[in-house]
C-alpha atoms as a PDB file:
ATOM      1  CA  UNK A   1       6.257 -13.386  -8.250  1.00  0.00           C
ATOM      2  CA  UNK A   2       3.796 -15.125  -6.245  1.00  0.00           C
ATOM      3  CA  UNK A   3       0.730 -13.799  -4.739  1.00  0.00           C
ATOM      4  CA  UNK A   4      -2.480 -14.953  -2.528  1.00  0.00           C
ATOM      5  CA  UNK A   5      -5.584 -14.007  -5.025  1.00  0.00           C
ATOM      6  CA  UNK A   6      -7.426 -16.807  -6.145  1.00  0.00           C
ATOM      7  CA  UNK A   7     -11.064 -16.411  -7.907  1.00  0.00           C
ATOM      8  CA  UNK A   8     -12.990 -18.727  -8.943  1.00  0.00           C
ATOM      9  CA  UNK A   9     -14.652 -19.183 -12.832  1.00  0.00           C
ATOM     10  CA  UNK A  10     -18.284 -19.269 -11.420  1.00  0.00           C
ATOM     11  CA  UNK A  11     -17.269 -15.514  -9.659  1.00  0.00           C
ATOM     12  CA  UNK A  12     -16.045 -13.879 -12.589  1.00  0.00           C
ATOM     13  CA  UNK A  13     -18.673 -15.960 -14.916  1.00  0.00           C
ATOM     14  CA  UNK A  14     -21.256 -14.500 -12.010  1.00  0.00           C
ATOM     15  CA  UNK A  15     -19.943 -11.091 -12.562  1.00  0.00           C
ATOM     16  CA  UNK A  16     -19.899 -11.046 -16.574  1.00  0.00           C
ATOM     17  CA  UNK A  17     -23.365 -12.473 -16.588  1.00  0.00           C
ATOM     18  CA  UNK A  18     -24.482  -9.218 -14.355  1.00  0.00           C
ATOM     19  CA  UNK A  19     -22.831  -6.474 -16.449  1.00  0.00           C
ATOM     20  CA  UNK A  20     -23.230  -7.695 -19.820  1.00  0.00           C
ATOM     21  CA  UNK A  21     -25.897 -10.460 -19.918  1.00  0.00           C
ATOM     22  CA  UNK A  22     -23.966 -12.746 -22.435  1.00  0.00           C
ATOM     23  CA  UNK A  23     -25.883 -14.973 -24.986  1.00  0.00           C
ATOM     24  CA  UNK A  24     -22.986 -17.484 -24.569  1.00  0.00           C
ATOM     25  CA  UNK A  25     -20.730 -17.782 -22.012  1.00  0.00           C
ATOM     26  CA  UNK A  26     -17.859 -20.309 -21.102  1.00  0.00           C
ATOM     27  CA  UNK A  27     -15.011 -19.089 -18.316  1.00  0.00           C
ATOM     28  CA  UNK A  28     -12.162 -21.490 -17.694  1.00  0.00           C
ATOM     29  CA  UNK A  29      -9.791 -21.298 -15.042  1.00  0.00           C
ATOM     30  CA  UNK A  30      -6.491 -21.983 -17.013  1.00  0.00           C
ATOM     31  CA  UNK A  31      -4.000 -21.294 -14.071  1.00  0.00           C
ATOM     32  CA  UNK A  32      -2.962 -25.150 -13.451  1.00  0.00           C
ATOM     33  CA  UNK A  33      -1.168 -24.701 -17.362  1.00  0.00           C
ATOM     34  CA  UNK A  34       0.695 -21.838 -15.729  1.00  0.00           C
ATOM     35  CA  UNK A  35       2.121 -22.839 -12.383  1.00  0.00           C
ATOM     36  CA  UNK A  36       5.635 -21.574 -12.480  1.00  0.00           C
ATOM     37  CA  UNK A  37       4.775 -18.641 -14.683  1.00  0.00           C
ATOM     38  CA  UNK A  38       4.753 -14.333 -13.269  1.00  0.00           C
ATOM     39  CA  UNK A  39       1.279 -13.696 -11.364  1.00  0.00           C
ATOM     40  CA  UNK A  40       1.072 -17.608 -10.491  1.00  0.00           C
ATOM     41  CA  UNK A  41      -0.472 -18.140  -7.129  1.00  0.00           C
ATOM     42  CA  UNK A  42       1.449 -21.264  -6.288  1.00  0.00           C
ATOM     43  CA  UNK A  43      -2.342 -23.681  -6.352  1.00  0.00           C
ATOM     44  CA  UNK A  44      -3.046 -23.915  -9.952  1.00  0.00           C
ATOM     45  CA  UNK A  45      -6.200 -21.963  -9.340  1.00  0.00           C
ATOM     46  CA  UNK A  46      -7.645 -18.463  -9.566  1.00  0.00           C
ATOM     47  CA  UNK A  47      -4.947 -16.880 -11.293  1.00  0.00           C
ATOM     48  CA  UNK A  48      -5.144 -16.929 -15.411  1.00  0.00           C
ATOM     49  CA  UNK A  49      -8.602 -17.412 -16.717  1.00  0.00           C
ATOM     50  CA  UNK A  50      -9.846 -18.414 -20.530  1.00  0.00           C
ATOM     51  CA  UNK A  51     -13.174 -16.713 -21.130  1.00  0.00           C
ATOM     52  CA  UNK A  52     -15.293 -16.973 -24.596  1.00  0.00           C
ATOM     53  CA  UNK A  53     -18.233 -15.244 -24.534  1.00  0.00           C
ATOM     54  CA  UNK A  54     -20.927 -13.145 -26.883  1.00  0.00           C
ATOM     55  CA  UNK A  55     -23.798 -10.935 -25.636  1.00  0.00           C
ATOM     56  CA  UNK A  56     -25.823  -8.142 -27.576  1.00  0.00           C
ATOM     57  CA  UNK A  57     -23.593  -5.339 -25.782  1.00  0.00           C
ATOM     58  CA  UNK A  58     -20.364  -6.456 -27.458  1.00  0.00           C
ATOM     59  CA  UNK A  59     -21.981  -6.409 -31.194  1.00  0.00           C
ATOM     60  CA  UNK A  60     -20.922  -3.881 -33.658  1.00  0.00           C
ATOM     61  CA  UNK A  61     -18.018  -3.032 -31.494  1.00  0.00           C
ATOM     62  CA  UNK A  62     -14.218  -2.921 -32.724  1.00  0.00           C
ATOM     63  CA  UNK A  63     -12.356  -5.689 -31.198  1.00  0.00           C
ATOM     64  CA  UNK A  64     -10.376  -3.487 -28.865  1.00  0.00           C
ATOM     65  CA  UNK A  65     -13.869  -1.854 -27.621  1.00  0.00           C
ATOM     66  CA  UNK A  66     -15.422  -5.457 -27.361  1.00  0.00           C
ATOM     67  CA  UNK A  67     -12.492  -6.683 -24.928  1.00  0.00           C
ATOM     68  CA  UNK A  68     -12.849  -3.008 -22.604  1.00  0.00           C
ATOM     69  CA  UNK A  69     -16.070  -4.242 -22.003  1.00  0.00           C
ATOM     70  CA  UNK A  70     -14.738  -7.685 -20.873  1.00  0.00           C
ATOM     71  CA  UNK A  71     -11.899  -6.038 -19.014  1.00  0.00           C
ATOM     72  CA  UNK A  72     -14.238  -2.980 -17.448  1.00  0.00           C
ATOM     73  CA  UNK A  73     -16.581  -5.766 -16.220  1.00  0.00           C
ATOM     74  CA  UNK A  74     -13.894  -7.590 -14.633  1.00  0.00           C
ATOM     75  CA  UNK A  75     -11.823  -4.203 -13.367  1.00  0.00           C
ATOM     76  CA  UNK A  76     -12.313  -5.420  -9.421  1.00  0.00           C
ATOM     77  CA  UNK A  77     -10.599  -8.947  -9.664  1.00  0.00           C
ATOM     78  CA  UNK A  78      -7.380  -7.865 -12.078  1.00  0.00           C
ATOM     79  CA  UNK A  79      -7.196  -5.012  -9.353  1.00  0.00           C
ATOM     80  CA  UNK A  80      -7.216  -7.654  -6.404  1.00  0.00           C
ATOM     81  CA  UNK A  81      -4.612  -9.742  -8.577  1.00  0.00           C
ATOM     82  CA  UNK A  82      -6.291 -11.921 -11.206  1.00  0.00           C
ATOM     83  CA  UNK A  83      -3.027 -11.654 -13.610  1.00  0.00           C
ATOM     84  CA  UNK A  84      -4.245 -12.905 -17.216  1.00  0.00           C
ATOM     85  CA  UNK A  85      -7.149 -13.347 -19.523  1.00  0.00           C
ATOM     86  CA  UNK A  86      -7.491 -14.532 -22.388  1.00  0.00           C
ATOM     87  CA  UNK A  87     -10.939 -13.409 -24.411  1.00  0.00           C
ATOM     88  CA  UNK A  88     -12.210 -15.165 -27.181  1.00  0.00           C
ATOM     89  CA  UNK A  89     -15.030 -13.152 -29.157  1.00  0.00           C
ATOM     90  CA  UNK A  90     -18.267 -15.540 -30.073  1.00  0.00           C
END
């Protein structure tokens, strides 16, 4: 299924830098590997997002809590149809 989101890495890197002021922080916009694939937006773009990232609010958490966070922050675009992210922990 196909639909007609498309973000950008610099919004969602804009958006995780406001709510939890990461030390490090990469997001890649993997949706060109996934053309083809359920919540693909037909452009290779804005759909499936990579994002690695470590900031003082995610420390001491449990994995589970630490990626909430991520997924809290980012609530607003998977609601508007970003379709996957992947999280890796720094």
């Amino acid at each position: 299924m196909s639909n007609t989101f498309s973000t950008t890495a610099a919004t969602l890197e804009a958006r995780l830098r406001e709510r939890l002021a990461p030390t490090q922080l990469e997001v890649i916009d993997e949706s060109g590997q996934h053309i083809g694939h359920a919540g693909a937006n037909g452009t290779g773009f804005g759909t499936h997002f990579r994002v690695r990232i470590a900031a003082p609010q995610l420390a001491g958490k449990s994995r589970v809590a630490q990626h909430r966070l991520v997924y809290d922050a980012l609530q607003e675009f998977m609601d508007q149809g970003l379709h996957a992210l992947a999280i890796e922990l720094l």
